[in-house]
N, C-alpha and C. Protein backbone atom coordinates (compact mmCIF):
# COMPACT_ATOMS: atom_id res chain seq x y z
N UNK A 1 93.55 124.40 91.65
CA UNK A 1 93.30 123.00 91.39
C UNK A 1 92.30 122.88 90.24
N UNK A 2 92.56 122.00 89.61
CA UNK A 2 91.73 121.89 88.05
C UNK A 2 90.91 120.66 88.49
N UNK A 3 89.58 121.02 89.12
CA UNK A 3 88.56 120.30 89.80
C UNK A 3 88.16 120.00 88.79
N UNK A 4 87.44 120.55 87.38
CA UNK A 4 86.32 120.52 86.42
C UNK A 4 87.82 119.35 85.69
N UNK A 5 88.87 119.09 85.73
CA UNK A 5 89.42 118.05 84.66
C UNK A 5 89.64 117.09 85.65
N UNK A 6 89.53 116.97 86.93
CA UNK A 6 89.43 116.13 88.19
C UNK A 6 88.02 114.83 87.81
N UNK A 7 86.74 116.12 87.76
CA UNK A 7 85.78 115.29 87.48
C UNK A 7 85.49 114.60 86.61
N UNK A 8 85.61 115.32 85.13
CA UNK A 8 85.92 114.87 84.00
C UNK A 8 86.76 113.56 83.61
N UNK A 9 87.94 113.56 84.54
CA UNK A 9 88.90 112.09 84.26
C UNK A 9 87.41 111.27 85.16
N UNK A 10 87.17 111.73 86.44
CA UNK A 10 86.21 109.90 87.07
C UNK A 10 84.50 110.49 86.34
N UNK A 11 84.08 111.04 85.77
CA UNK A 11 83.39 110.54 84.94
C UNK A 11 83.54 109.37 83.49
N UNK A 12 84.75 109.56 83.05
CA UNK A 12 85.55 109.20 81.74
C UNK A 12 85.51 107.67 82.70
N UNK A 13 86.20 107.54 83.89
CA UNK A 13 86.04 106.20 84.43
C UNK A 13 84.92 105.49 84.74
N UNK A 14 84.21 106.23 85.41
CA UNK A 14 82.54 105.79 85.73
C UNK A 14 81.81 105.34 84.54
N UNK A 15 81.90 105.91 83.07
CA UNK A 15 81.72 105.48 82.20
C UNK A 15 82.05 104.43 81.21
N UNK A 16 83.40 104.04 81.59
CA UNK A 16 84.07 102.55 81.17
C UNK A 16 83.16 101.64 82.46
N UNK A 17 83.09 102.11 83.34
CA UNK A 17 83.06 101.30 84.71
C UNK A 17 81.44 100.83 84.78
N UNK A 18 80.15 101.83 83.95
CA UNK A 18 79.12 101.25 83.70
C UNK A 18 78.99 100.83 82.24
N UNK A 19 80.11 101.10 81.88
CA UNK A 19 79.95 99.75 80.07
C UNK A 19 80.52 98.38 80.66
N UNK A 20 81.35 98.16 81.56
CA UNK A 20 81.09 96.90 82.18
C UNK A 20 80.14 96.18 82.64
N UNK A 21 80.11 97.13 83.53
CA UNK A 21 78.69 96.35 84.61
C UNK A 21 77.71 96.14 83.57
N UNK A 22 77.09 96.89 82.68
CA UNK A 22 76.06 96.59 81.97
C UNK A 22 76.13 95.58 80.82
N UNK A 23 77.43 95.73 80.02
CA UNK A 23 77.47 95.11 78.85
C UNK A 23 78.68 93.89 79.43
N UNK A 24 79.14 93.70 80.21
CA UNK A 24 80.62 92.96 80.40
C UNK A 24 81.39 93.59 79.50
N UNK A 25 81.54 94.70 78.97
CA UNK A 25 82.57 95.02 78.28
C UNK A 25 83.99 95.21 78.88
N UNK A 26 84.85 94.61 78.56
CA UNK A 26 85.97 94.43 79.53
C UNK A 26 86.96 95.61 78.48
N UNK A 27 86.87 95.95 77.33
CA UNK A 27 87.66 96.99 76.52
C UNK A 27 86.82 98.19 77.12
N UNK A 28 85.69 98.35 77.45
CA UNK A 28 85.26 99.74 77.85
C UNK A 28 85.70 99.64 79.19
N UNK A 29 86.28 99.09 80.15
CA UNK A 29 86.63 98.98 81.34
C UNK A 29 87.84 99.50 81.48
N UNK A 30 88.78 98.77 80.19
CA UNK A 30 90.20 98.85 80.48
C UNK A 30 90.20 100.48 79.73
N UNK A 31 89.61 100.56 78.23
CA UNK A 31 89.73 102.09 77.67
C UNK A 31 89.28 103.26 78.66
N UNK A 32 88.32 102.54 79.49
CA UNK A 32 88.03 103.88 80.33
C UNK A 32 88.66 104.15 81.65
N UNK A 33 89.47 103.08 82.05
CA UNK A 33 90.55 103.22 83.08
C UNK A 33 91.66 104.02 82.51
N UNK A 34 92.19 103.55 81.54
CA UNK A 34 93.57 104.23 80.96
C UNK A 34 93.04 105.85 80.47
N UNK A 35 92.08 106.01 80.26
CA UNK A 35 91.97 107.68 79.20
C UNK A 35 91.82 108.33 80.97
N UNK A 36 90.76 107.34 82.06
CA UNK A 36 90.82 108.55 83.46
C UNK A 36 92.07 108.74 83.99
N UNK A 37 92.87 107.71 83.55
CA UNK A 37 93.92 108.26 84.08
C UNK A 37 94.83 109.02 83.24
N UNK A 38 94.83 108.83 82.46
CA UNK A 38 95.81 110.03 81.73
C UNK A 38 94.82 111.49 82.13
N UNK A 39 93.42 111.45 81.79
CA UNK A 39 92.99 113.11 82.17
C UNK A 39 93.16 113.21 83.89
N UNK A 40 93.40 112.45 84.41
CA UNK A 40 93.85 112.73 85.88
C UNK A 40 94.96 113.16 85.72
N UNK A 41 96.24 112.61 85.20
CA UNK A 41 97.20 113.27 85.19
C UNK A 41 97.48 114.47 84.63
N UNK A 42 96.30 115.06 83.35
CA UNK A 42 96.90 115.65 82.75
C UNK A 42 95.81 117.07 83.86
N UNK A 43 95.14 116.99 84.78
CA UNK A 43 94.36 117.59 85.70
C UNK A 43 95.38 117.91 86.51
N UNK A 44 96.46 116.79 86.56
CA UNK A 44 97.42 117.22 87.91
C UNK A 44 98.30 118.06 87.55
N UNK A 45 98.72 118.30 86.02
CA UNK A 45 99.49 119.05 85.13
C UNK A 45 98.83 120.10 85.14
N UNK A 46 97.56 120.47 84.85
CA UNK A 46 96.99 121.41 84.98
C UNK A 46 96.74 122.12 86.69
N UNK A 47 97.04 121.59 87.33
CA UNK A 47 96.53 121.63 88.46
C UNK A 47 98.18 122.40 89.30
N UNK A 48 98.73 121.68 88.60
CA UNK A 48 100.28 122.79 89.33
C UNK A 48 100.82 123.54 88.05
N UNK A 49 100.71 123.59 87.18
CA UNK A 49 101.09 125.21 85.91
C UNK A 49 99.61 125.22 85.13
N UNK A 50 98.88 126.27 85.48
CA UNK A 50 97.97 126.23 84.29
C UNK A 50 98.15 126.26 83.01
N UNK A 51 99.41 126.03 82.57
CA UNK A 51 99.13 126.38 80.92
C UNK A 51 100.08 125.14 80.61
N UNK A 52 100.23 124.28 82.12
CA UNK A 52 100.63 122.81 81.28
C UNK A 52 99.29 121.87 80.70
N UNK A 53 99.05 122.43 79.51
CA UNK A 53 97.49 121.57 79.29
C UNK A 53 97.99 120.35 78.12
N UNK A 54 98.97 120.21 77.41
CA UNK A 54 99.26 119.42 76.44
C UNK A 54 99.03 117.96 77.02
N UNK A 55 98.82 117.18 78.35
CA UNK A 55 98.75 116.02 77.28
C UNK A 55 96.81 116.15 77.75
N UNK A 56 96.40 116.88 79.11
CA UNK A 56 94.75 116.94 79.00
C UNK A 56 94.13 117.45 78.11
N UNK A 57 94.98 118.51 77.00
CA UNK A 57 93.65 119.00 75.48
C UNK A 57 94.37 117.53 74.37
N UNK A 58 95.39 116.53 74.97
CA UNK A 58 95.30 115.46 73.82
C UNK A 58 94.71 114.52 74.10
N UNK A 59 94.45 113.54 75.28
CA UNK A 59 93.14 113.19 75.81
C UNK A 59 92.24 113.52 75.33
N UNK A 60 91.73 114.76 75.34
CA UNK A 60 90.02 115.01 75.32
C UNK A 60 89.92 115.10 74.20
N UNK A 61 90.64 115.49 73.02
CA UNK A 61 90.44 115.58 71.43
C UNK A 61 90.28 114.38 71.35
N UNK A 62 91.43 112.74 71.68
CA UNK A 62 90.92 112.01 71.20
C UNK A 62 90.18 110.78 71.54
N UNK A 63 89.71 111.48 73.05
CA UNK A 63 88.05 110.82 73.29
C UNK A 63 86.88 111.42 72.97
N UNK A 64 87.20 112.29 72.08
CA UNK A 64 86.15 113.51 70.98
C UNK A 64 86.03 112.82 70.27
N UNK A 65 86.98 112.66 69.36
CA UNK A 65 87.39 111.97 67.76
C UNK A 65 86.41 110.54 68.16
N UNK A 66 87.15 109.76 68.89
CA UNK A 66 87.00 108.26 69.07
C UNK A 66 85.68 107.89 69.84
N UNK A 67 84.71 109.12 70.50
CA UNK A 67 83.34 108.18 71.11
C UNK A 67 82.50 109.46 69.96
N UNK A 68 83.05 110.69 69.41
CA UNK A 68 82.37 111.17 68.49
C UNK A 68 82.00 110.28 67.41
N UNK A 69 82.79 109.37 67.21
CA UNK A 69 82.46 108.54 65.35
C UNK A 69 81.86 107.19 65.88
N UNK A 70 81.84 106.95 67.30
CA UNK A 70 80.80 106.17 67.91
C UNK A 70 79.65 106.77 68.25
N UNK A 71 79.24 107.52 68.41
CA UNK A 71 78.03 108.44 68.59
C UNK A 71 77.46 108.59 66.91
N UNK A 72 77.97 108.71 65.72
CA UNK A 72 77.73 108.77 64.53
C UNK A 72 77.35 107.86 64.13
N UNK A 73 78.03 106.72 64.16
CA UNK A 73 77.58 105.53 63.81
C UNK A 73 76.18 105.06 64.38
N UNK A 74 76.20 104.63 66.15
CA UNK A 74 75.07 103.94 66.89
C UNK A 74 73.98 105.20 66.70
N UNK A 75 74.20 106.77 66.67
CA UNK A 75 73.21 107.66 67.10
C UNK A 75 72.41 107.88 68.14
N UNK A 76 73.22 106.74 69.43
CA UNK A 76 73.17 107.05 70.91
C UNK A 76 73.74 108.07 71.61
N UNK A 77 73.17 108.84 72.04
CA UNK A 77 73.62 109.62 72.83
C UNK A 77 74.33 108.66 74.41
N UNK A 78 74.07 108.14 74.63
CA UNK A 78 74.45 107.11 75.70
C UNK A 78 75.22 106.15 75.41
N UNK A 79 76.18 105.83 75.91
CA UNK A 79 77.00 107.09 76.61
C UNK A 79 78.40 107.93 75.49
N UNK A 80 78.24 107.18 74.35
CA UNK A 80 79.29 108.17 73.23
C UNK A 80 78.88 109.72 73.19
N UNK A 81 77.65 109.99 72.59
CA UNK A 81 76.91 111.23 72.56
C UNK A 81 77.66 112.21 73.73
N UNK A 82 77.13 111.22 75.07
CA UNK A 82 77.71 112.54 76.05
C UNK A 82 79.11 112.72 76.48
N UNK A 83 79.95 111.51 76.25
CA UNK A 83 81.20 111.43 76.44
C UNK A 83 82.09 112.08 75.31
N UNK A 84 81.54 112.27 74.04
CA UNK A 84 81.91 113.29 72.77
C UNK A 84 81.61 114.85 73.35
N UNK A 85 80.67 115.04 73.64
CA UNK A 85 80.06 116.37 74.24
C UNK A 85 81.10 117.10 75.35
N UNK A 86 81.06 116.02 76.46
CA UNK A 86 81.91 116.39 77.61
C UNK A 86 84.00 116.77 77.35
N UNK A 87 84.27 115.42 76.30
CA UNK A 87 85.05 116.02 75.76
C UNK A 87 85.55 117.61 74.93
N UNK A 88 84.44 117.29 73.60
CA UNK A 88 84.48 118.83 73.49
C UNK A 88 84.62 120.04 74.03
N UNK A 89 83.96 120.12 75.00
CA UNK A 89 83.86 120.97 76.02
C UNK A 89 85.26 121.03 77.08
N UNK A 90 85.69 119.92 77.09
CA UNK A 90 86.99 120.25 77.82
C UNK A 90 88.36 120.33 76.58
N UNK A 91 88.26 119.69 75.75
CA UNK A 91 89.58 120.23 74.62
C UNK A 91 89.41 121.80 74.77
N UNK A 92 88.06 122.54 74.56
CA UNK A 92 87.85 123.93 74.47
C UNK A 92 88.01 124.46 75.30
N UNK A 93 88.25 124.27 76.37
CA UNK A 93 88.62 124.76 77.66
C UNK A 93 90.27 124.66 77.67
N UNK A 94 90.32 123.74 77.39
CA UNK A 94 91.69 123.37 77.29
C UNK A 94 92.89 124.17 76.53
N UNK A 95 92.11 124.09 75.32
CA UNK A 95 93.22 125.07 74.38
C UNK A 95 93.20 126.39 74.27
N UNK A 96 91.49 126.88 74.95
CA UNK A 96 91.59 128.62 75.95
C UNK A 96 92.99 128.93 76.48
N UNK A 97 93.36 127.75 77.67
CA UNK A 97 94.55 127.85 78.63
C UNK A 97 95.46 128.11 77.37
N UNK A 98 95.85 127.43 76.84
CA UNK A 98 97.29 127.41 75.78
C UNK A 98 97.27 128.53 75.47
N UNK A 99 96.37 129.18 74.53
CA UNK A 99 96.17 130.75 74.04
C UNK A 99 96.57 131.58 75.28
C-alpha cells in the first residue's frame, strides 16, 4: 500500500481545506480537492502495481511547477513553499519507481 502518496493526496487536501477556512478561498478549496484526488488515485495505482506511477509522478510535477512559481513570487513558505517541497519529494520518489 502506497501510504506515503495516501498522506500526501489528504495533506494536498488539508491544504486547499485551510486556504479556505482562512482566506475564503473557494479556488484553493476546489484546486485542492481535485489534485487530492487525483494523488489518491494515482496512490491507489500505485498501491495495486508499483510501477503504475504515471498519473501520481504527473500530479506531483505539476503541483511542483504550479505552488513552486507561487512560492517564487509571494516567498512564503506557507503553504506554496511546503506544498512545492512535498511535491518534489514525491515526483522523486515517484520516477525512482518508473526506473
Amino acid at each position: 500500500m502506497d501510504t506515503v502518496g495516501y498522506a500526501y493526496a489528504l495533506t494536498v487536501f488539508v491544504g486547499g481545506l485551510i486556504g479556505y477556512i482562512k482566506a475564503g478561498s473557494v479556488p484553493s478549496l476546489v484546486s485542492g480537492s481535485v489534485f487530492a484526488v487525483l494523488a489518491g488515485l494515482g496512490a491507489r495505482n500505485v498501491s495495486r502495481d508499483g510501477r503504475n506511477v504515471l498519473l501520481a509522478l504527473v500530479v506531483s510535477l505539476i503541483l511542483c511547477l504550479v505552488m513552486g512559481l507561487r512560492f517564487s513570487k509571494s516567498g512564503k513558505f506557507m503553504p506554496a513553499g511546503l506544498v512545492s517541497l512535498l511535491s518534489l519529494i514525491m515526483s522523486a520518489r515517484y520516477a525512482s519507481r518508473l526506473l
